[in-house]
Protein backbone atom coordinates (compact mmCIF):
# COMPACT_ATOMS: atom_id res chain seq x y z
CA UNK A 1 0.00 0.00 0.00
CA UNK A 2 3.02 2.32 0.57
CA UNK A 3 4.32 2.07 -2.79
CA UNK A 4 0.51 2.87 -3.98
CA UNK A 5 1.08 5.87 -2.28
CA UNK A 6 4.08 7.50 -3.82
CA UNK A 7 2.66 7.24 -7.61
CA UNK A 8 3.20 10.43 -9.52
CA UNK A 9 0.26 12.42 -10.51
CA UNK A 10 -0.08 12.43 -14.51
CA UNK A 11 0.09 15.51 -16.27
CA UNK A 12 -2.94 16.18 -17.98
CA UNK A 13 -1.60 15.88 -21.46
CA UNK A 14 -0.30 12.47 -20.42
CA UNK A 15 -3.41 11.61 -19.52
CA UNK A 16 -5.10 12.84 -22.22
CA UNK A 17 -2.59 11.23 -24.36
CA UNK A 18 -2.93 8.02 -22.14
CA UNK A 19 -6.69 7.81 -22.60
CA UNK A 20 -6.89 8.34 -26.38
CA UNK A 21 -3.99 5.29 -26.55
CA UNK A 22 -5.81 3.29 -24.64
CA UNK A 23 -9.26 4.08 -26.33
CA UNK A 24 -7.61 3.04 -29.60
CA UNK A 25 -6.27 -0.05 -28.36
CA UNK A 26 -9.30 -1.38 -27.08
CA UNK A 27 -11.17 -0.60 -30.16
CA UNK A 28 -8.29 -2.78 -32.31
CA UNK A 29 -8.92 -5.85 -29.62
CA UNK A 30 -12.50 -5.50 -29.82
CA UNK A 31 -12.38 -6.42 -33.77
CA UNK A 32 -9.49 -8.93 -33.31
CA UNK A 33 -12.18 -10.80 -30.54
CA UNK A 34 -14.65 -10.26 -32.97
CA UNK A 35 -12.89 -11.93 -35.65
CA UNK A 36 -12.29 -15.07 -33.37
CA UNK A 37 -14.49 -18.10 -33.92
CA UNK A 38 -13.56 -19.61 -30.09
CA UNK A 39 -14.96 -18.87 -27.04
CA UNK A 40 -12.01 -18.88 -25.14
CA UNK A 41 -9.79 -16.26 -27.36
CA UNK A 42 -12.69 -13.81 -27.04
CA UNK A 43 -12.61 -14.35 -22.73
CA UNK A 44 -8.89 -14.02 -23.12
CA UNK A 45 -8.99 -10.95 -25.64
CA UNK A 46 -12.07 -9.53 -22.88
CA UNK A 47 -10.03 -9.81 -20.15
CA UNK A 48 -6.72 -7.91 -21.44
CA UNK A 49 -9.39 -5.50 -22.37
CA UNK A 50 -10.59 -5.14 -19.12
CA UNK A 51 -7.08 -4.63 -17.77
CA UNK A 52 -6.28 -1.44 -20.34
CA UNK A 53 -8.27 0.99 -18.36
CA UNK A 54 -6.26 0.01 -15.00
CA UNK A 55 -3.14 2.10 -16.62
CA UNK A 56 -5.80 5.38 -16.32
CA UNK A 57 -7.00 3.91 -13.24
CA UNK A 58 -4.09 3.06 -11.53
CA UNK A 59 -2.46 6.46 -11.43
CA UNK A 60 -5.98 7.52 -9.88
CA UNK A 61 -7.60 9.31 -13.51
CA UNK A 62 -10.56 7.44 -12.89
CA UNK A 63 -12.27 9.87 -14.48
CA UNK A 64 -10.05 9.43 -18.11
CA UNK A 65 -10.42 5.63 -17.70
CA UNK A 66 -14.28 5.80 -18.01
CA UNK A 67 -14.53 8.71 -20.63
CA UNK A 68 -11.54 5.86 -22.41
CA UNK A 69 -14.37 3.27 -21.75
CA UNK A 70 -16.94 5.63 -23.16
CA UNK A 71 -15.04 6.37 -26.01
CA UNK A 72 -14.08 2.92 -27.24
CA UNK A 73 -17.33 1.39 -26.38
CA UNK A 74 -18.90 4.00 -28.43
CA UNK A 75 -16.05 3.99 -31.55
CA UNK A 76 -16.19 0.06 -31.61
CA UNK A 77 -19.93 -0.14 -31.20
CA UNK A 78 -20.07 1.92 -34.80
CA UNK A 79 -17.36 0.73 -36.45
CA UNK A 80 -18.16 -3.06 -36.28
CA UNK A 81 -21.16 -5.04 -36.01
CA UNK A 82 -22.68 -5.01 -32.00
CA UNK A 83 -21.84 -8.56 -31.00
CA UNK A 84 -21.53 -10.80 -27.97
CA UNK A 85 -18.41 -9.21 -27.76
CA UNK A 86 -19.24 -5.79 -27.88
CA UNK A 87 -22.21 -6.64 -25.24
CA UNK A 88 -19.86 -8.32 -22.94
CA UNK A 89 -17.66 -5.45 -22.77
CA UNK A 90 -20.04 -2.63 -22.31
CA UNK A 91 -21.79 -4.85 -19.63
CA UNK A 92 -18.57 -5.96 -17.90
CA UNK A 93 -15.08 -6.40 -18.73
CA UNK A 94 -15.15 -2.41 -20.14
CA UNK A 95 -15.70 -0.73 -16.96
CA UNK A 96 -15.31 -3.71 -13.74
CA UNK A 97 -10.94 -2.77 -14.23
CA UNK A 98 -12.12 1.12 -12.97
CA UNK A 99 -14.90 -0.44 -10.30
CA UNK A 100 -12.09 -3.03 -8.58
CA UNK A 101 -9.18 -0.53 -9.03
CA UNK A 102 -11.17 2.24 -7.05
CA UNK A 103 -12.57 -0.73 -4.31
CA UNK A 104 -9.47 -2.25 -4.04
CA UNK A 105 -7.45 1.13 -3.09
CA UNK A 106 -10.16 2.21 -1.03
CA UNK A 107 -11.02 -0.45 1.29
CA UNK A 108 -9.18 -3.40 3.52
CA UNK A 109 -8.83 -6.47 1.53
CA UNK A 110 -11.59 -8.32 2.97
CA UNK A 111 -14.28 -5.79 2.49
CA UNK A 112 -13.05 -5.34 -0.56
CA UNK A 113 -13.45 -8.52 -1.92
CA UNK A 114 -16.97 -8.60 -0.24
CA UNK A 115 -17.92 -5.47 -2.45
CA UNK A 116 -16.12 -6.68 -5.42
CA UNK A 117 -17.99 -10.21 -5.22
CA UNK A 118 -21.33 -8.10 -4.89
CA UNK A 119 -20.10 -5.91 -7.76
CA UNK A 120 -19.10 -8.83 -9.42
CA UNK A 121 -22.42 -11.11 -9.16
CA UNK A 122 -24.82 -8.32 -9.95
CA UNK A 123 -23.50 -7.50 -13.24
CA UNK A 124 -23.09 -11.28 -13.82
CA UNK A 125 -26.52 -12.17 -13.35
CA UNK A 126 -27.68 -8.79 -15.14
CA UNK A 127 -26.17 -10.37 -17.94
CA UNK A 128 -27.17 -13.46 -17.34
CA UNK A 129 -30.51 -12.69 -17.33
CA UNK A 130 -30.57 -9.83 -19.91
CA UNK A 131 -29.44 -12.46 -22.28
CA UNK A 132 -31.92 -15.49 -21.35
CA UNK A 133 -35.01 -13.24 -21.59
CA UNK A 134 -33.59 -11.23 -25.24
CA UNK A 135 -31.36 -13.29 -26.84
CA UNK A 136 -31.05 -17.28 -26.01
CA UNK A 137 -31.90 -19.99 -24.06
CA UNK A 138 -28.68 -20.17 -22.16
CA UNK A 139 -28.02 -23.94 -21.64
CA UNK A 140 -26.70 -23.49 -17.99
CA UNK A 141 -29.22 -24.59 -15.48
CA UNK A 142 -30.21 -22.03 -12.38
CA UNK A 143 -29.02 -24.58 -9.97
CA UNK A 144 -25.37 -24.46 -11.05
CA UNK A 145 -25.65 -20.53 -12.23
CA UNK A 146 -24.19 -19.44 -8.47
CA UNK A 147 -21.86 -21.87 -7.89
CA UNK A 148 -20.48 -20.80 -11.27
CA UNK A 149 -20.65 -17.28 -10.94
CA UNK A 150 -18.81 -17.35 -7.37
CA UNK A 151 -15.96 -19.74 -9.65
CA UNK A 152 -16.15 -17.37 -12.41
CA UNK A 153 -15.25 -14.24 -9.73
CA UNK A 154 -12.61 -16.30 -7.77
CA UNK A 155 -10.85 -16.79 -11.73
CA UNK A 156 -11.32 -13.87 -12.82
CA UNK A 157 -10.22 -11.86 -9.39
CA UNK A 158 -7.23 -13.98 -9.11
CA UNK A 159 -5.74 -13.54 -12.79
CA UNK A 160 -6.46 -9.99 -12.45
CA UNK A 161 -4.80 -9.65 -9.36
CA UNK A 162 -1.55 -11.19 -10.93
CA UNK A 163 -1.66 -8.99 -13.93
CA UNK A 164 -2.60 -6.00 -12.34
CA UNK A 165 0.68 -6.61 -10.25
CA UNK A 166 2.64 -7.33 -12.65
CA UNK A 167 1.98 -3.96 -14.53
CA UNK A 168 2.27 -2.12 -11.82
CA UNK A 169 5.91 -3.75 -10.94
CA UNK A 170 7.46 -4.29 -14.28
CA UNK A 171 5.18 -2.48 -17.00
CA UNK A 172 4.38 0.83 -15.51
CA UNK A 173 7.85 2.31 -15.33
CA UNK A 174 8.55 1.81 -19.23
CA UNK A 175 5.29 3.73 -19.64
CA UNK A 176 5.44 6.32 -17.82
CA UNK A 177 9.36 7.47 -17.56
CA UNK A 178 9.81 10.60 -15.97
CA UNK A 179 11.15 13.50 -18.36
């Protein structure tokens, strides 16, 4: 938490510049998951998309993450055909990296976790149902839809824990050099 602490505030060009790069680049991994057939790709694809907006996040411009969010939700959303992926990422993966990154500094890591599972759970099942009722009969029956929500949160929690920290060891410092 100390080394949380002693981040440098961005200037706002660099964050201006920041959001625009990041806007761009999830707007180019938004088609590539669109182009891919599998169904794991696209998760994989979704979830280094919902890491970009940790950069902004991360050096507390939670504001320029979500107008980034905004933006390439927005950009993608016309330049491509709106599909699963596209839904997926303006339900979830888009904006849950600015959600956990503003919990997650804010609150012990208990509560957190607590909040984030709530977080978590309500957009899942938002989806979940969103998608039963307008789209398909999802094959998953309600029995096994908490059990597999509460796996899918544990998953996703811990590999974004370990790339969140790895960024913020080893990426973070080529991106932002000082001068």
């Amino acid at each position: 938490m100390q080394n949380e602490q002693k981040k440098n505030k961005l200037s706002p060009a660099r964050r201006v510049t920041a959001a625009g790069l990041m806007a761009a680049l999830s707007v180019i991994l938004l088609y590539f998951a669109y182009l891919l057939n599998a169904v794991a790709p696209k998760f994989s694809m979704l979830l280094v998309l919902s890491l970009l907006p940790v950069i902004l996040a991360y050096e507390r411009s939670y504001g320029t993450a979500a107008l980034s969010f905004a933006a390439s939700a927005l950009l993608s959303g016309l330049l491509f055909p709106i599909t699963d992926v596209w839904l997926l990422y303006i339900a979830f993966f888009g904006w849950y990296g600015i959600v956990r990154e503003f919990i997650v500094t804010r609150l012990n890591r208990v509560l957190a976790w607590a909040v984030l599972a709530a977080v978590f759970n309500a957009a899942f099942f938002a989806l979940y149902f969103f998608a039963s009722q307008l789209f398909v009969n999802i094959a998953l029956p309600r029995v096994l839809l908490i059990p597999a929500a509460e796996a899918a949160f544990v998953l996703f929690e811990i590999l974004f824990g370990v790339c969140r920290k790895y960024y913020a060891e080893h990426i973070r410092k080529r991106i932002f050099r000082q001068g």
